[in-house]
Protein backbone atom coordinates (compact mmCIF):
# COMPACT_ATOMS: atom_id res chain seq x y z
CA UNK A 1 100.85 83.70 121.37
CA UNK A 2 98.09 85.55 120.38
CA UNK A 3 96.43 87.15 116.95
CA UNK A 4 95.34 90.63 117.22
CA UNK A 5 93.00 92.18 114.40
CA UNK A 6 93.03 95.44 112.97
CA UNK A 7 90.73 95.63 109.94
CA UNK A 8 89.88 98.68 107.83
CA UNK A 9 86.63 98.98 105.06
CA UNK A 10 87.17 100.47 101.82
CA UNK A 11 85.37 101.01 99.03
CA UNK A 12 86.31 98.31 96.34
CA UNK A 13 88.96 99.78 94.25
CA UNK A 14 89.01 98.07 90.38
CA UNK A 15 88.32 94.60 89.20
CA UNK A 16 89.98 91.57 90.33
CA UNK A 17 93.25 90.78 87.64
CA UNK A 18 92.30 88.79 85.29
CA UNK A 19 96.33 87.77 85.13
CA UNK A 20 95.62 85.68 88.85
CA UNK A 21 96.74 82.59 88.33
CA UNK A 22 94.37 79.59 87.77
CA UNK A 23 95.88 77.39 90.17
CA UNK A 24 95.07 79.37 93.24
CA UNK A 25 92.68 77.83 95.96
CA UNK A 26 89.11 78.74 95.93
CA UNK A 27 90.33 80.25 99.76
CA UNK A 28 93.63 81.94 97.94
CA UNK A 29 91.39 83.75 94.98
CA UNK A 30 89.13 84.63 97.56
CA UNK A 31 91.92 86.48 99.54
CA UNK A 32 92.52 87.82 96.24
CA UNK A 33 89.13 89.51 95.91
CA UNK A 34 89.03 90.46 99.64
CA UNK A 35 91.92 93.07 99.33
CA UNK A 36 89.74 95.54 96.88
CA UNK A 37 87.52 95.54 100.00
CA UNK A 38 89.66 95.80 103.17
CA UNK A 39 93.24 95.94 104.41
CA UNK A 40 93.72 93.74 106.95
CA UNK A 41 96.58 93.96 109.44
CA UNK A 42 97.54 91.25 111.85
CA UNK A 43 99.35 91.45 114.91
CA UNK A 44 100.78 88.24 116.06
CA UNK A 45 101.86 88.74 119.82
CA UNK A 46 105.16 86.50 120.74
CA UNK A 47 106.31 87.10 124.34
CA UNK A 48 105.20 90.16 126.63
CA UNK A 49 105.18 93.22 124.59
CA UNK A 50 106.67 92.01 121.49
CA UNK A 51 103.87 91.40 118.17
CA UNK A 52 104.93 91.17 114.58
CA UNK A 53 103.12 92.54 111.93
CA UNK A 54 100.98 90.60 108.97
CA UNK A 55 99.51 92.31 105.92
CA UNK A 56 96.97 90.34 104.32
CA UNK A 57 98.87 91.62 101.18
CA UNK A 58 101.69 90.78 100.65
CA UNK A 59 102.13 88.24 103.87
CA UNK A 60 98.64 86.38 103.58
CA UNK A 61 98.65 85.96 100.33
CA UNK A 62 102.47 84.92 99.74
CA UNK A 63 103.02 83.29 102.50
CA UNK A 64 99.82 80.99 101.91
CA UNK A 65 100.97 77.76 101.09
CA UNK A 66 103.90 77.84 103.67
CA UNK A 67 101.38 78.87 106.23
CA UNK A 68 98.88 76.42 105.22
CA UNK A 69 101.76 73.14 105.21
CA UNK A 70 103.21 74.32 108.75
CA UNK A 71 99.45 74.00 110.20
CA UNK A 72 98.60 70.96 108.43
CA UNK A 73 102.24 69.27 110.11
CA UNK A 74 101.26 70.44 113.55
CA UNK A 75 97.95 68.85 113.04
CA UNK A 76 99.17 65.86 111.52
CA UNK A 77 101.59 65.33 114.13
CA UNK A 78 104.66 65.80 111.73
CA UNK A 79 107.76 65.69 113.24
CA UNK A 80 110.72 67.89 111.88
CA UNK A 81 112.08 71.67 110.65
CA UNK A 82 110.78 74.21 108.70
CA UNK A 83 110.64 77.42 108.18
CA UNK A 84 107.60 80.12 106.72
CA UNK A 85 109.69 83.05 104.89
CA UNK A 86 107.77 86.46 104.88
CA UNK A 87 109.47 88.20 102.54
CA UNK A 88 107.24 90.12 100.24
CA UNK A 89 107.14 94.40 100.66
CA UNK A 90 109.33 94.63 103.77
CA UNK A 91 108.90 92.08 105.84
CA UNK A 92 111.72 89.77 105.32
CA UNK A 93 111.39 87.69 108.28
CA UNK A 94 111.47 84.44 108.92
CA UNK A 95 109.36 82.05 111.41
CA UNK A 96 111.61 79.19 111.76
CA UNK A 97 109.73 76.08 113.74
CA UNK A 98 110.43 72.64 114.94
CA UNK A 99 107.70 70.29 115.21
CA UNK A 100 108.18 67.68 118.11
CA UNK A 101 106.27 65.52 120.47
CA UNK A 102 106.32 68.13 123.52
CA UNK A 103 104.91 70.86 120.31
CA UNK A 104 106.54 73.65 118.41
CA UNK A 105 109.97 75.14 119.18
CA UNK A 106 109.07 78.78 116.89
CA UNK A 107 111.58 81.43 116.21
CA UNK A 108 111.31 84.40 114.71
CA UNK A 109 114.40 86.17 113.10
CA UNK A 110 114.55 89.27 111.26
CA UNK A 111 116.11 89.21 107.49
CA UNK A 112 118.22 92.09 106.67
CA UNK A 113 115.69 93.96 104.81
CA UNK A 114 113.46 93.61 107.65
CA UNK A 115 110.40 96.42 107.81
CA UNK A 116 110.49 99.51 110.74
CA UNK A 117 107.65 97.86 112.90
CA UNK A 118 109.11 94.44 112.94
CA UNK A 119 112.48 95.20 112.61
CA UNK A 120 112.15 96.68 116.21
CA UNK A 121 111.24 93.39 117.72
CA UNK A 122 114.62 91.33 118.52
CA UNK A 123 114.92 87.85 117.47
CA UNK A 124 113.80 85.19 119.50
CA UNK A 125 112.46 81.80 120.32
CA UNK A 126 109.86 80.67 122.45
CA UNK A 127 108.06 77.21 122.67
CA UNK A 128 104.22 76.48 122.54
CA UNK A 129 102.33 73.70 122.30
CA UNK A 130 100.53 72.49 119.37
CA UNK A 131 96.98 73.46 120.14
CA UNK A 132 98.65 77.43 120.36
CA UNK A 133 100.19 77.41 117.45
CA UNK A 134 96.85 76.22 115.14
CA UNK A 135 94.93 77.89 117.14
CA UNK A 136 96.65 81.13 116.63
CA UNK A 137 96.65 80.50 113.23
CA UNK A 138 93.13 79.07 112.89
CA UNK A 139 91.51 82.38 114.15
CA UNK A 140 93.51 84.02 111.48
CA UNK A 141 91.79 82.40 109.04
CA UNK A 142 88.35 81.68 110.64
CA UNK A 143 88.22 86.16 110.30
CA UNK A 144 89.53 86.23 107.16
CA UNK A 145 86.65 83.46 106.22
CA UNK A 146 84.18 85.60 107.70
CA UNK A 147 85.44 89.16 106.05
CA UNK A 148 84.87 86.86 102.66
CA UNK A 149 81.67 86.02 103.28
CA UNK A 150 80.48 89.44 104.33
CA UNK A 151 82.49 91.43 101.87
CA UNK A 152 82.09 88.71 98.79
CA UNK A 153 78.96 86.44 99.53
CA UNK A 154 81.12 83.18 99.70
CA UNK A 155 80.96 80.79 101.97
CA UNK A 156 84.62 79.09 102.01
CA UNK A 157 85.94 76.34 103.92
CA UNK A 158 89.33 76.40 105.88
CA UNK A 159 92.19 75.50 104.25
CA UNK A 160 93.19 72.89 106.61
């Protein structure tokens, strides 16, 4: 697996909603703020040619807490099934993953709503140990850190 960036600068485009809701993580309201500046896209390659798509909005931002649990398991040596539903905006796929002792058994498996890119990418599983799978999400999150702290000023530690 690898993470594949492709980042694009705007000018920022209205205040941040005042509706967010208070019980968001200093790293989730930051994420928050981030999208007036840039849209981020994030390509997460699987096996050969195959790479699903992540928005930082909706995915990111949804999908945080799911994200954030499945990383802290791995690292915590959790043992057991979960899954990490993307779901907002036309994604509507699923990452479902098995946490062992040998590492992660991931699949990926398209909902029936699925978008055009990754709808085009067949379902499948593949295995990787547990150093790939935070890592992969780690440097995620390590460039979304440092996009905050250019675009925002704010120094924010990882969420895990």
């Amino acid at each position: 697996m690898e993470t594949i960036f492709n980042i694009k600068y705007k000018n920022p485009i209205g205040d941040i909603d005042n509706d967010i809701d208070d019980e968001l993580t200093h790293f989730q309201y930051a994420l928050e703020e981030l999208r007036r500046y840039v849209d981020c896209e994030f390509f997460i390659k699987l096996k050969g040619t195959y790479k699903i798509n992540i928005d930082l909005y909706p995915d990111i931002t949804v999908c945080y807490e799911e994200i954030v649990k499945s990383i802290k398991r791995v690292k915590n040596n959790w043992t057991g099934k979960d899954d990490i539903w993307f779901c907002e905006q036309g994604s509507d796929f699923y990452f479902y993953y098995d946490i062992n002792d040998k590492g992660v058994e991931l699949e990926y498996k398209k909902g029936p709503d699925v978008g055009i890119y990754n709808g085009k990418i067949p379902d499948m599983k593949l295995s990787i140990s547990k150093i790939e799978y935070v890592q992969v999400w780690e440097t995620l999150f390590e460039k979304l850190s440092m996009l905050i702290e250019e675009k925002l000023n704010k120094k924010i530690n990882l969420p895990f």
